[in-house]
PDB file of N, CA and C in Angstrom:
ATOM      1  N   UNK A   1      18.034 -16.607  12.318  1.00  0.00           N
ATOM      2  CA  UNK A   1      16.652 -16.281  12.006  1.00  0.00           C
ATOM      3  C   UNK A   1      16.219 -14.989  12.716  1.00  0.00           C
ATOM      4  N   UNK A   2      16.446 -14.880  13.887  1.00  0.00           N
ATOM      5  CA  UNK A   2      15.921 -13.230  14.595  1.00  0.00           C
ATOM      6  C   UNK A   2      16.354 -12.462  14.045  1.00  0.00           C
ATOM      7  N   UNK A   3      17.930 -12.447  13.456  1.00  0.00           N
ATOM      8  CA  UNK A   3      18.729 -11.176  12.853  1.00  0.00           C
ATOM      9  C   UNK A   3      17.936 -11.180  11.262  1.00  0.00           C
ATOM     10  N   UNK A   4      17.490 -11.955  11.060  1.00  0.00           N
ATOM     11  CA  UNK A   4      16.790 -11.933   9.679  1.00  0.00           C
ATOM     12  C   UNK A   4      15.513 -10.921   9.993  1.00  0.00           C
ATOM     13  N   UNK A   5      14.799 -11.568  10.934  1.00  0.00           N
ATOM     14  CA  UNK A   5      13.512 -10.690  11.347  1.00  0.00           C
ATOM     15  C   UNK A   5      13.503  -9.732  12.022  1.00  0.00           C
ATOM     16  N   UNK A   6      14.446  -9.202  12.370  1.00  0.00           N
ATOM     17  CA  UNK A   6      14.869  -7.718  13.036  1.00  0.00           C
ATOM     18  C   UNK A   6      15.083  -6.731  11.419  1.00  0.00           C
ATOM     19  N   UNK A   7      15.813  -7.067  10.494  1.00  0.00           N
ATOM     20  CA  UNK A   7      16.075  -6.737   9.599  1.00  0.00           C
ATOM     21  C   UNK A   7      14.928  -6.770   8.622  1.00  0.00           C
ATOM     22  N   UNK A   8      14.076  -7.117   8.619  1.00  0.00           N
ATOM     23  CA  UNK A   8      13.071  -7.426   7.827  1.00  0.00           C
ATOM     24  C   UNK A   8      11.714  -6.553   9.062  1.00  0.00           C
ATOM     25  N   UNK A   9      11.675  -6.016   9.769  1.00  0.00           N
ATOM     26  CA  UNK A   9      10.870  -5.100  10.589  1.00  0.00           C
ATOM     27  C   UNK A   9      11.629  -3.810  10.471  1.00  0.00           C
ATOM     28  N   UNK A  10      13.091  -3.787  10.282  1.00  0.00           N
ATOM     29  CA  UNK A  10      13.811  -2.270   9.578  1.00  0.00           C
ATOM     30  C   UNK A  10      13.761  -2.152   8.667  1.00  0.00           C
ATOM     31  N   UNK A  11      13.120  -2.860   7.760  1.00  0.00           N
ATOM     32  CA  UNK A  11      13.190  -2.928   6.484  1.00  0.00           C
ATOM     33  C   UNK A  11      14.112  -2.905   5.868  1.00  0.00           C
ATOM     34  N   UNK A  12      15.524  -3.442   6.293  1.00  0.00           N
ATOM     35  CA  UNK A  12      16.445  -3.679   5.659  1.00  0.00           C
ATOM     36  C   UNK A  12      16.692  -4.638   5.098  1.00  0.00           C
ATOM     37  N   UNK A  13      16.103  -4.416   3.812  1.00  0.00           N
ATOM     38  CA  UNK A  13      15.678  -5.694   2.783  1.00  0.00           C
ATOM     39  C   UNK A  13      17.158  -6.134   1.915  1.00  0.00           C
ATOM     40  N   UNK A  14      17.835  -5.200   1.526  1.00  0.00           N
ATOM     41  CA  UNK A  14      19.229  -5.847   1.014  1.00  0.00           C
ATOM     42  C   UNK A  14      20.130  -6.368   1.658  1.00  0.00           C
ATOM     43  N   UNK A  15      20.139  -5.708   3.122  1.00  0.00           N
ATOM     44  CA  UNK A  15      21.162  -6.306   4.460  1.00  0.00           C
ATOM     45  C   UNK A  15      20.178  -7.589   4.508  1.00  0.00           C
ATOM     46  N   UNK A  16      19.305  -8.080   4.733  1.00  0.00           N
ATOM     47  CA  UNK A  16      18.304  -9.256   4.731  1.00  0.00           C
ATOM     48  C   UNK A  16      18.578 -10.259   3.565  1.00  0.00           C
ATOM     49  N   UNK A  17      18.758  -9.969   2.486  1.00  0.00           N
ATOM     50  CA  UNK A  17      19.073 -10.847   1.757  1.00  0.00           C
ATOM     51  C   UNK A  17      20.865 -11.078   1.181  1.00  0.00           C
ATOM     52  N   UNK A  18      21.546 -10.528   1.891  1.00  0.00           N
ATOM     53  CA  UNK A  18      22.662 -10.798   1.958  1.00  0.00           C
ATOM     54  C   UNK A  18      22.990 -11.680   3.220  1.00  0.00           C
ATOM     55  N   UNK A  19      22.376 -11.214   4.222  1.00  0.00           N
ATOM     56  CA  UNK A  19      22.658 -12.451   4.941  1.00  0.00           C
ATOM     57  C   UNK A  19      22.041 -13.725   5.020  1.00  0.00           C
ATOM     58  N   UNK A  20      20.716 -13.720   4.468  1.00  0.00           N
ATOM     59  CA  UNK A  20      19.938 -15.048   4.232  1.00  0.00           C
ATOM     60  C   UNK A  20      21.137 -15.290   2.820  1.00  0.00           C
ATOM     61  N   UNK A  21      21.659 -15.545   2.032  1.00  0.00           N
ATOM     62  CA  UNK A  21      22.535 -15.695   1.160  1.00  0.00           C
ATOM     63  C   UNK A  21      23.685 -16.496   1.940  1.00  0.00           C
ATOM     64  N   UNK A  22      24.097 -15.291   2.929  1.00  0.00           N
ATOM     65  CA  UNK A  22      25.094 -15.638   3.414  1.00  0.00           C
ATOM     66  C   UNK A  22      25.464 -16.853   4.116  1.00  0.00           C
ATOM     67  N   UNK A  23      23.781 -17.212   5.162  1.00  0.00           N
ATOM     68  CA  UNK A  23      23.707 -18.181   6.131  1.00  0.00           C
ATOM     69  C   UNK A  23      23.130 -19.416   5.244  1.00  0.00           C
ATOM     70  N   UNK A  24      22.666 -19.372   3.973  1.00  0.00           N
ATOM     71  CA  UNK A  24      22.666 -20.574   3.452  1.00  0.00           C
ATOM     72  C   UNK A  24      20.951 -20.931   3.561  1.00  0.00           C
ATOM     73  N   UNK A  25      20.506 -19.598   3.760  1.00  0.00           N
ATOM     74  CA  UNK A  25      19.186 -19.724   4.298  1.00  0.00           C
ATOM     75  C   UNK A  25      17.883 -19.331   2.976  1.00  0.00           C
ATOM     76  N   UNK A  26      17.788 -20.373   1.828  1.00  0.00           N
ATOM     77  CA  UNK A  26      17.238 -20.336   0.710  1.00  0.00           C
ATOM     78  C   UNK A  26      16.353 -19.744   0.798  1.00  0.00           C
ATOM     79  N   UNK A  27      15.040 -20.744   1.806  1.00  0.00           N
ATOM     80  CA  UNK A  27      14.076 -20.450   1.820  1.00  0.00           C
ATOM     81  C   UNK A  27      13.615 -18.758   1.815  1.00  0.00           C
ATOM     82  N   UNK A  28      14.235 -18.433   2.891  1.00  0.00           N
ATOM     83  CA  UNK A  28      14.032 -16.645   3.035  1.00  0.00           C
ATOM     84  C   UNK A  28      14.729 -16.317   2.036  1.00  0.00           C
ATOM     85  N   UNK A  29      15.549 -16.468   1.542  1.00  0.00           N
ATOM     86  CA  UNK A  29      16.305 -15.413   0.675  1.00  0.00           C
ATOM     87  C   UNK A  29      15.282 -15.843  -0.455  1.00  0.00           C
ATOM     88  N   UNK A  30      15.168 -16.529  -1.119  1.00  0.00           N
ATOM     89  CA  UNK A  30      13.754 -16.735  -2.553  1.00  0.00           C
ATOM     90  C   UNK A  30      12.930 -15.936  -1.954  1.00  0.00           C
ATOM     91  N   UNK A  31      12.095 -15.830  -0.908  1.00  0.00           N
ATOM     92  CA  UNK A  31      10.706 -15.903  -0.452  1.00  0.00           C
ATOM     93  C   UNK A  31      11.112 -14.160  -0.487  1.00  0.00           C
ATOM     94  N   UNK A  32      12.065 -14.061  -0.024  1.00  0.00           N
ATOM     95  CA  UNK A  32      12.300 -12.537   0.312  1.00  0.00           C
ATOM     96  C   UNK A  32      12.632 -11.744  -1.293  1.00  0.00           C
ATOM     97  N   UNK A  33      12.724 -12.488  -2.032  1.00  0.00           N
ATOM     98  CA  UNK A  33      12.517 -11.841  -3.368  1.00  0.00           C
ATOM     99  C   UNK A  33      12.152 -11.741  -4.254  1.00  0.00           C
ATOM    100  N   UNK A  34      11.028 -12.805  -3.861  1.00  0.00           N
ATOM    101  CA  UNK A  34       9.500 -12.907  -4.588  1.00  0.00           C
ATOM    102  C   UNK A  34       8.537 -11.661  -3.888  1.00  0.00           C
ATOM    103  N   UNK A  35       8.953 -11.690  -2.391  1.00  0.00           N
ATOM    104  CA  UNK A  35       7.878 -10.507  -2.179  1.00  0.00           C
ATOM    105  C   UNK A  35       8.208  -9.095  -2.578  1.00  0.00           C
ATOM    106  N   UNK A  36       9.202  -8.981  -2.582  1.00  0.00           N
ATOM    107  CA  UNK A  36       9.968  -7.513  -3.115  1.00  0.00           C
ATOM    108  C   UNK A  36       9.675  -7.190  -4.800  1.00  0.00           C
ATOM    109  N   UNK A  37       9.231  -8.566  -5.175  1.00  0.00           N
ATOM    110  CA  UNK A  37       8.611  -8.277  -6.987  1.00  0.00           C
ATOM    111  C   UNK A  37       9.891  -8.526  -7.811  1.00  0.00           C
ATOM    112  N   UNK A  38      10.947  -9.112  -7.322  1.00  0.00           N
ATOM    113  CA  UNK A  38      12.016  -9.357  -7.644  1.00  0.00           C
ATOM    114  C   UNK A  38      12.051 -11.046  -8.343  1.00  0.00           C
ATOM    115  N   UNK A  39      10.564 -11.122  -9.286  1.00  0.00           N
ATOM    116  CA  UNK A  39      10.003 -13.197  -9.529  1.00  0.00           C
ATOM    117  C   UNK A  39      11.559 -13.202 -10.208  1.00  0.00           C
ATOM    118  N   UNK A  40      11.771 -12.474 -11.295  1.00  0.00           N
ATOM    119  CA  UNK A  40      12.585 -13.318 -12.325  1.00  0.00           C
ATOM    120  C   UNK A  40      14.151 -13.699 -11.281  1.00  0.00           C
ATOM    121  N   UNK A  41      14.359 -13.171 -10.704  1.00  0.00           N
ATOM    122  CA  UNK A  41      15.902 -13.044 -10.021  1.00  0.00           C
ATOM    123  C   UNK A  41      15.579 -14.517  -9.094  1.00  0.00           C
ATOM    124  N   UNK A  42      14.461 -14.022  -8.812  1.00  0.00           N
ATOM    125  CA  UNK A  42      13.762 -15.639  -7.520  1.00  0.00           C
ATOM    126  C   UNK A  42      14.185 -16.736  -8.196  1.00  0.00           C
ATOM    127  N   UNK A  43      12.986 -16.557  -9.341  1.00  0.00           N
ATOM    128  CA  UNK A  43      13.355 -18.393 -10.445  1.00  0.00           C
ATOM    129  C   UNK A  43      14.438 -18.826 -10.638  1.00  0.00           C
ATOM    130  N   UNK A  44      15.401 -17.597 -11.112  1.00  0.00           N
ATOM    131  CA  UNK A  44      16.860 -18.069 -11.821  1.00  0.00           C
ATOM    132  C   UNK A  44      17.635 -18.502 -10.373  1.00  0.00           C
ATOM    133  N   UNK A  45      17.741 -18.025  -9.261  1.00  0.00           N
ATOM    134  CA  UNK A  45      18.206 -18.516  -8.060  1.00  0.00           C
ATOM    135  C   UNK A  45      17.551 -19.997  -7.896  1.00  0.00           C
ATOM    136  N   UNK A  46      16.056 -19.639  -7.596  1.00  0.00           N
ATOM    137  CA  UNK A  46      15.931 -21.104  -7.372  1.00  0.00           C
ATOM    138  C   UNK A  46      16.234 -22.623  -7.961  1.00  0.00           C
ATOM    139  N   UNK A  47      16.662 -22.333  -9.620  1.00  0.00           N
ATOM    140  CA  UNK A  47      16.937 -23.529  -9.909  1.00  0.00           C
ATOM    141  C   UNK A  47      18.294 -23.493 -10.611  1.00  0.00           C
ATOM    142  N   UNK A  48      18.893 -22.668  -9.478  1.00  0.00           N
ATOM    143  CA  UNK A  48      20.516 -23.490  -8.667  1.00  0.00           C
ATOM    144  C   UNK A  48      20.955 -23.544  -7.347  1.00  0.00           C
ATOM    145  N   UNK A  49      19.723 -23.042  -6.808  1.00  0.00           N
ATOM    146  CA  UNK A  49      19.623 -22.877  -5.235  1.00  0.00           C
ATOM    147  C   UNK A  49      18.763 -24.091  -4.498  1.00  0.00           C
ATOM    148  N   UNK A  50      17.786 -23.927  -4.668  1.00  0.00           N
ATOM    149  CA  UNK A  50      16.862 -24.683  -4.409  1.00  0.00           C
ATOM    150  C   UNK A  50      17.269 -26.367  -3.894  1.00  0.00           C
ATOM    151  N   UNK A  51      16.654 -26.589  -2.782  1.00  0.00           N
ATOM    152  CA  UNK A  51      17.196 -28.253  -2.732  1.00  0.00           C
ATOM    153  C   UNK A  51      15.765 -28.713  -2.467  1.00  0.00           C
ATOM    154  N   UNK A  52      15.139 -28.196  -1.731  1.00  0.00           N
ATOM    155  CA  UNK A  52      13.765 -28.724  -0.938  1.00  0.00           C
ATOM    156  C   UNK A  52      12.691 -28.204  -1.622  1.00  0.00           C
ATOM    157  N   UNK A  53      11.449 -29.162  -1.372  1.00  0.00           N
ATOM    158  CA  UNK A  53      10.136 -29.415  -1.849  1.00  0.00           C
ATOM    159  C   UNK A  53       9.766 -28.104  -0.721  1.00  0.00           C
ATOM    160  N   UNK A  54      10.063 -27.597   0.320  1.00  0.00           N
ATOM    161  CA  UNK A  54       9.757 -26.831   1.259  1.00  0.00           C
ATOM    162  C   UNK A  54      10.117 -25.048   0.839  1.00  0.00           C
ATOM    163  N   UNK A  55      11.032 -25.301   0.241  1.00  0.00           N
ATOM    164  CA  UNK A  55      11.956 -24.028  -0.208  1.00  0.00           C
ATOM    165  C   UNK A  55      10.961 -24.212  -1.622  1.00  0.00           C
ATOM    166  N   UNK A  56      10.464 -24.741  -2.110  1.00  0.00           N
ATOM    167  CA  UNK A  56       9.944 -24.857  -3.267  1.00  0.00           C
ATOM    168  C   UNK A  56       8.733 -24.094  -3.443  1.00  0.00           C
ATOM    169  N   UNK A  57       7.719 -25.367  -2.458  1.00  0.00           N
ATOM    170  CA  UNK A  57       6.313 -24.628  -1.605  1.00  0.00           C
ATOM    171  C   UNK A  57       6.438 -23.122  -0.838  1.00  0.00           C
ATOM    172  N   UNK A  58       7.485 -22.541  -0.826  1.00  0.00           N
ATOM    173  CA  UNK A  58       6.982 -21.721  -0.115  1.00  0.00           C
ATOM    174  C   UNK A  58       7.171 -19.991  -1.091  1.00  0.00           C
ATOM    175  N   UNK A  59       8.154 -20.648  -2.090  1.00  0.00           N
ATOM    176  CA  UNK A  59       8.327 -19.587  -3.217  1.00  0.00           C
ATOM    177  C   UNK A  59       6.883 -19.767  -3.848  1.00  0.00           C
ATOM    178  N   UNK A  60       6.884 -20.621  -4.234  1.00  0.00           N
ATOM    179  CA  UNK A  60       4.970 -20.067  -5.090  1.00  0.00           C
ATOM    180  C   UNK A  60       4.348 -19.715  -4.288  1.00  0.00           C
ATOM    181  N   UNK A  61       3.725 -20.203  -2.757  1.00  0.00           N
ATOM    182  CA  UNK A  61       3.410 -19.049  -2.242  1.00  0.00           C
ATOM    183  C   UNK A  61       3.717 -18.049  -2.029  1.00  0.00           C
ATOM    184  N   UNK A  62       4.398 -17.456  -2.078  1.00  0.00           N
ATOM    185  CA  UNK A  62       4.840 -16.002  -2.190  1.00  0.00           C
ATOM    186  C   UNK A  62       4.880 -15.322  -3.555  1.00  0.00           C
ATOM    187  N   UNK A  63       5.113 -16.439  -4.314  1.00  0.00           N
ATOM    188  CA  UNK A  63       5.046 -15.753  -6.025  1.00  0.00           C
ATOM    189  C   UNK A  63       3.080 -15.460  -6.056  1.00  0.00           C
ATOM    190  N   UNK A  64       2.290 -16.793  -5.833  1.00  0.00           N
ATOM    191  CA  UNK A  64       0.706 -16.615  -5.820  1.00  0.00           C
ATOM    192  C   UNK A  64       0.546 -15.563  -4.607  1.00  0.00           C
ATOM    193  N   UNK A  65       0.772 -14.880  -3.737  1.00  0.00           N
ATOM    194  CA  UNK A  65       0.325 -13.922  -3.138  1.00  0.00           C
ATOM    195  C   UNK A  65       0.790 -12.825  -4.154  1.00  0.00           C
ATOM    196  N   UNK A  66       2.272 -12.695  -4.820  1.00  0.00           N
ATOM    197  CA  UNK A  66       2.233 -11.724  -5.690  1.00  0.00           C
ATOM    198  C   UNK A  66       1.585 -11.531  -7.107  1.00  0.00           C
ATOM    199  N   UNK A  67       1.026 -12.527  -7.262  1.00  0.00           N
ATOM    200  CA  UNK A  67       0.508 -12.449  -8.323  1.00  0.00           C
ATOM    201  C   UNK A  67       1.331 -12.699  -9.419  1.00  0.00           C
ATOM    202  N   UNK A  68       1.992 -13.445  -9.248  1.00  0.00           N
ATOM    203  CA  UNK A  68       3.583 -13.351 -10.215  1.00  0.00           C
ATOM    204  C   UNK A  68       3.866 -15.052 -10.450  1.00  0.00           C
ATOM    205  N   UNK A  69       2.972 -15.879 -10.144  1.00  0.00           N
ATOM    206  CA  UNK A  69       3.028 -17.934 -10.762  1.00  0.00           C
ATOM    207  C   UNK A  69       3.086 -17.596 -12.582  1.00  0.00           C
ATOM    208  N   UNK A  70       2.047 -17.061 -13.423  1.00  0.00           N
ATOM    209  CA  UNK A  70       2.270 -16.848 -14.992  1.00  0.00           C
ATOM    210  C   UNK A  70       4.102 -16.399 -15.263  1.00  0.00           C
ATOM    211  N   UNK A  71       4.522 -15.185 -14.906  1.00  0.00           N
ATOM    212  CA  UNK A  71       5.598 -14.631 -15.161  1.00  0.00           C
ATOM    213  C   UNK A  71       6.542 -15.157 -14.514  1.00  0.00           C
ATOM    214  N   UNK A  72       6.463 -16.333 -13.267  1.00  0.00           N
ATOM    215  CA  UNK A  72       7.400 -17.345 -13.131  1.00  0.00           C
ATOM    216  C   UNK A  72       7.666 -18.678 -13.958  1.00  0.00           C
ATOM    217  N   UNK A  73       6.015 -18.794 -14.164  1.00  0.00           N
ATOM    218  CA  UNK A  73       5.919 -20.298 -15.263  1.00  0.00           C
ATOM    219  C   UNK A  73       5.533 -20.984 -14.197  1.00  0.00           C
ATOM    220  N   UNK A  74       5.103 -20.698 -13.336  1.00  0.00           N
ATOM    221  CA  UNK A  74       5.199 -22.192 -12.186  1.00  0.00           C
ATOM    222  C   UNK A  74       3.223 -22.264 -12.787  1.00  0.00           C
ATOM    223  N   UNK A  75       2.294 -21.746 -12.902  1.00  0.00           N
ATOM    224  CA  UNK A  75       0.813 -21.990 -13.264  1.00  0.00           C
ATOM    225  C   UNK A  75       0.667 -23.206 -13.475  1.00  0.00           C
ATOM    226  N   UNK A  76       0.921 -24.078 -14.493  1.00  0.00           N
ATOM    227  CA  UNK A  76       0.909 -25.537 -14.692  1.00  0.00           C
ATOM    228  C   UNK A  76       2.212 -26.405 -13.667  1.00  0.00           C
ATOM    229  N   UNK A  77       2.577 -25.832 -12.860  1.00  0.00           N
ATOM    230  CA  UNK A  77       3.505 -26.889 -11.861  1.00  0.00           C
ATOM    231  C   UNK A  77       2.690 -26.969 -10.233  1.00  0.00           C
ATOM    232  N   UNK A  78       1.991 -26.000 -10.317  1.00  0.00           N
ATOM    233  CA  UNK A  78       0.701 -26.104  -9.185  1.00  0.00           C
ATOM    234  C   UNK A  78      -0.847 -26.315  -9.237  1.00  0.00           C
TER     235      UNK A  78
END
């Protein structure tokens, strides 16, 4: 998690999501590519990624801060 957030204050957003990938670490890796405006790549990950109601909750928030729940489809799942 620090090497995530060191990387994510360098803004090294592709080294960041290769290793959230790498470490198995969903939550950030979705969340980290919902905020980058990256919804459609998010969704299609998340539902073969996804295990948790937590990893779940925390992609629509990040999709509803982007403004991006319609162009995910999630609007009627929240």
């Amino acid at each position: 998690m620090i090497r995530l957030k060191i990387l994510e204050r360098q803004k090294r957003y592709q080294e960041y999501l290769y290793l959230a990938s790498s470490e198995g670490q969903t939550k950030q890796y979705l969340t980290m590519l919902g905020r980058l405006g990256r919804v459609e790549q998010a969704v299609t990950t998340a539902q073969s990624r996804m295990s948790t109601m937590e990893e779940a909750f925390a992609l629509a928030q990040t999709l509803q801060s982007q403004g991006a729940l319609q162009q995910a489809g999630l609007n009627t799942a929240l």
